[in-house]
C-alpha atoms as a PDB file:
ATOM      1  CA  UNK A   1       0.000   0.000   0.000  1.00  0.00           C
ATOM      2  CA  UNK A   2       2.499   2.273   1.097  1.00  0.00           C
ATOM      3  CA  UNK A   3       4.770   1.711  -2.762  1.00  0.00           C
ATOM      4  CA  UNK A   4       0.950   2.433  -4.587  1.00  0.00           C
ATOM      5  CA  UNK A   5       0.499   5.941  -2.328  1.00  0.00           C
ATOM      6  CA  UNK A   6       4.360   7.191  -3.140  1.00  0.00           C
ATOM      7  CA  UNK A   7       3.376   6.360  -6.997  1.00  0.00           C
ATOM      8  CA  UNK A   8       0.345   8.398  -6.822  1.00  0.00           C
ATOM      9  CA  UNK A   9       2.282  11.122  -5.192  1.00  0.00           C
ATOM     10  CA  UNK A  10       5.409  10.867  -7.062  1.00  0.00           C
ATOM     11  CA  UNK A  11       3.257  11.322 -10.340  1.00  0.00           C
ATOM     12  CA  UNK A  12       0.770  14.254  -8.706  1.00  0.00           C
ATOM     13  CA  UNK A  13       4.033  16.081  -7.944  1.00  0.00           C
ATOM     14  CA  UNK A  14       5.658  15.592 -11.205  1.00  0.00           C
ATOM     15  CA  UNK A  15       2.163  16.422 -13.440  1.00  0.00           C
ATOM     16  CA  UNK A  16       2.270  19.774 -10.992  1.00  0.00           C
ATOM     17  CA  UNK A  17       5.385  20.396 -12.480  1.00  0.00           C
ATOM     18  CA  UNK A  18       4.853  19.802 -15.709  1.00  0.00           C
ATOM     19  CA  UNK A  19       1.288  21.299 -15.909  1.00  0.00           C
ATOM     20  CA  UNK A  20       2.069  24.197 -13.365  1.00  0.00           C
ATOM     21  CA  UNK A  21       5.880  25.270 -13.086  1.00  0.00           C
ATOM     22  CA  UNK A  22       7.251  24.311 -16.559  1.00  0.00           C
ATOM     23  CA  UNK A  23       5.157  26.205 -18.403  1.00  0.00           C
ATOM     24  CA  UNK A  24       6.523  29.418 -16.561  1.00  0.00           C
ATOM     25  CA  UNK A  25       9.679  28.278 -17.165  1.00  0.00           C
ATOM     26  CA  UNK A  26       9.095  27.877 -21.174  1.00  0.00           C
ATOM     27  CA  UNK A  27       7.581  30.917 -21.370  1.00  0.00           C
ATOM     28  CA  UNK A  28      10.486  32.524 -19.038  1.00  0.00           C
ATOM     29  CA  UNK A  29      13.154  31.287 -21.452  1.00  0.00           C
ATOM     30  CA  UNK A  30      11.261  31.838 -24.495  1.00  0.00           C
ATOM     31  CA  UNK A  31      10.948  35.546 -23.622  1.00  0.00           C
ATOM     32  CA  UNK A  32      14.276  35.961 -23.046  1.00  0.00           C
ATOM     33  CA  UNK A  33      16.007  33.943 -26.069  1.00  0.00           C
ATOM     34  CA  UNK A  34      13.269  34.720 -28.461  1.00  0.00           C
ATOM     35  CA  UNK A  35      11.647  37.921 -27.111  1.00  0.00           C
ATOM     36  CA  UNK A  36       8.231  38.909 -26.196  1.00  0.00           C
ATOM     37  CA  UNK A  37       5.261  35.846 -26.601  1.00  0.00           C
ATOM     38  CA  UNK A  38       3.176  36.765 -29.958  1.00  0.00           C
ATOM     39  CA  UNK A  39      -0.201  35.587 -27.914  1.00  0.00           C
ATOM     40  CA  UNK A  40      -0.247  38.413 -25.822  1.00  0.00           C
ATOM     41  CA  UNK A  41       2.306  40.554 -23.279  1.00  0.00           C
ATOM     42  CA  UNK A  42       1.903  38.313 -20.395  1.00  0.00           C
ATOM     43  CA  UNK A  43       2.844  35.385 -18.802  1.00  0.00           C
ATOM     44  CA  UNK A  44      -1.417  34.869 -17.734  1.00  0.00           C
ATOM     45  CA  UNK A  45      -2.010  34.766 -22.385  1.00  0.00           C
ATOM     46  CA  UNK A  46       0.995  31.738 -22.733  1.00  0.00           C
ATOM     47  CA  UNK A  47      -0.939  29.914 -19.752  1.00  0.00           C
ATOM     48  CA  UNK A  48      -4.441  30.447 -21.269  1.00  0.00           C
ATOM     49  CA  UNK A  49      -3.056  29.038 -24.469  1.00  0.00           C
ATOM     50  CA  UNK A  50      -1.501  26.435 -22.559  1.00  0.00           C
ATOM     51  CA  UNK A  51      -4.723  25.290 -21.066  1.00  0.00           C
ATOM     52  CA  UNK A  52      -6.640  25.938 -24.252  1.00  0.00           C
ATOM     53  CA  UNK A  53      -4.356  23.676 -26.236  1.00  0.00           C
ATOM     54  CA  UNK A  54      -4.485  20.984 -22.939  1.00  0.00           C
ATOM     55  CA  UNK A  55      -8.538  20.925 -23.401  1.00  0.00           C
ATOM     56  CA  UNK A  56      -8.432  20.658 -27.076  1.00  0.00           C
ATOM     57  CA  UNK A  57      -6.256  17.665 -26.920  1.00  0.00           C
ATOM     58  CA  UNK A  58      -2.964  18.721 -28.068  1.00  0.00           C
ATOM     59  CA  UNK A  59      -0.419  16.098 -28.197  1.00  0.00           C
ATOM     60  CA  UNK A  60       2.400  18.373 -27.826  1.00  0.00           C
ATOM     61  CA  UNK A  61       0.626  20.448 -24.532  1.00  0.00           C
ATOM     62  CA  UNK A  62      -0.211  16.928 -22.883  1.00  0.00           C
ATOM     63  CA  UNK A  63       3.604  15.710 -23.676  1.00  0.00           C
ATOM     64  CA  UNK A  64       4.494  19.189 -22.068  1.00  0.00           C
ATOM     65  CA  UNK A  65       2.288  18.579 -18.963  1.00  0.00           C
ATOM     66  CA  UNK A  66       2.617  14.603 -18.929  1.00  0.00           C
ATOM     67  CA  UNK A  67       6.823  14.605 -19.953  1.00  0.00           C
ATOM     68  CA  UNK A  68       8.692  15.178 -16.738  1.00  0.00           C
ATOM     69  CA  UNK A  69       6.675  11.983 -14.834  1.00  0.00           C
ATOM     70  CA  UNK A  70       7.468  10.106 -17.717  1.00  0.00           C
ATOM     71  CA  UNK A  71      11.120  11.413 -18.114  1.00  0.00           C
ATOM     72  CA  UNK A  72      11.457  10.412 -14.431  1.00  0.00           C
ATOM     73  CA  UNK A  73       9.797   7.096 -14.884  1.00  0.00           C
ATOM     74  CA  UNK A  74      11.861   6.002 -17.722  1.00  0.00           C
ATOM     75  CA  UNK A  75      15.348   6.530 -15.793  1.00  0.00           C
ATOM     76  CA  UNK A  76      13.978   4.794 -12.400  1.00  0.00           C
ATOM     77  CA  UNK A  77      12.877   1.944 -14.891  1.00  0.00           C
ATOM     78  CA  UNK A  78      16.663   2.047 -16.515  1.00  0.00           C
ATOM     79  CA  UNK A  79      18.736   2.554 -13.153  1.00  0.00           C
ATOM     80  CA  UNK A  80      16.844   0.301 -11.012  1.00  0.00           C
ATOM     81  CA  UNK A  81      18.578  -2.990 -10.549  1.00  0.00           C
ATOM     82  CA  UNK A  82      16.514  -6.104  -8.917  1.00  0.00           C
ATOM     83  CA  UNK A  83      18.926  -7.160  -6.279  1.00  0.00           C
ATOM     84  CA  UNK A  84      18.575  -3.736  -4.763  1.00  0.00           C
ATOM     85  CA  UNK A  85      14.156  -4.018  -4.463  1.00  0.00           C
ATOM     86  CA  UNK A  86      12.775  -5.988  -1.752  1.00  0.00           C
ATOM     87  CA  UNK A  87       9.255  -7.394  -2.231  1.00  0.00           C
ATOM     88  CA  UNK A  88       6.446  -4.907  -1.007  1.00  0.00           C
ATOM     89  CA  UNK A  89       5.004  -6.585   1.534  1.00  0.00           C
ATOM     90  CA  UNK A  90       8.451  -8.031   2.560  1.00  0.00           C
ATOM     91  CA  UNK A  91      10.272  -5.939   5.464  1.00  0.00           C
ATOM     92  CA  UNK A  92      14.246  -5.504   4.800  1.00  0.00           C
ATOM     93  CA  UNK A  93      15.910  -7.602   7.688  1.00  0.00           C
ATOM     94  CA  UNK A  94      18.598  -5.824   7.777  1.00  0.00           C
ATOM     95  CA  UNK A  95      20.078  -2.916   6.020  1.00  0.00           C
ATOM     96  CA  UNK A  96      22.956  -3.915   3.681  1.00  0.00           C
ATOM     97  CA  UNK A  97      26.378  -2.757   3.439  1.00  0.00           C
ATOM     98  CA  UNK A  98      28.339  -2.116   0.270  1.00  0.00           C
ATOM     99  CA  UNK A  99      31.773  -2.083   0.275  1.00  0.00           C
ATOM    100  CA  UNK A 100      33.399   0.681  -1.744  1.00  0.00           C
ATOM    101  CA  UNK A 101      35.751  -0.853  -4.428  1.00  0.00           C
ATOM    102  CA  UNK A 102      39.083   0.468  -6.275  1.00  0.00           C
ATOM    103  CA  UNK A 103      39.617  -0.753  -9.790  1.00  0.00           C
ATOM    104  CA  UNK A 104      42.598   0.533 -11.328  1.00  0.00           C
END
């Protein structure tokens, strides 16, 4: 139970970035590399766009607000190795120690 709440959280936090923070941050850059947004002289016009393009069912607005979970998803899949998971239900019995190593 406790692995299905941190999903649901982990992905709430990272759709609030990507449907909250990010577009700021595009708009942000955007004004500064590119110069004033065409829509309008605000940063209130590039959100209402935003949104407008979200309802309509842009795929390029929903890979905007939907990306950084999915980002973040695809590297835990890559970098997580099995001998490092326990089962869910299963309580570690003890932590483990690794050993740093020298190659050379």
């Amino acid at each position: 139970m406790r692995h299905l709440r941190f999903e649901l959280i982990f992905a709430a936090c990272c759709m609030a970035f990507g449907f909250i923070v990010l577009p700021g941050l595009i708009y942000w850059v955007g004004n500064l590399l590119l110069g004033p947004y065409a829509g309008g002289t605000h940063v209130g016009s590039f959100y209402g766009d935003f949104y407008r393009s979200v309802g309509a069912g842009s795929v390029e607005a929903w890979f905007l607000g939907v990306g950084p979970w999915v980002a973040l998803l695809i590297l835990r899949f890559i970098f997580a190795s099995s001998e490092d998971r326990a089962e869910p239900d299963e309580e570690p019995s003890a932590p483990q120690r690794r050993e740093p190593r020298v190659s050379g």
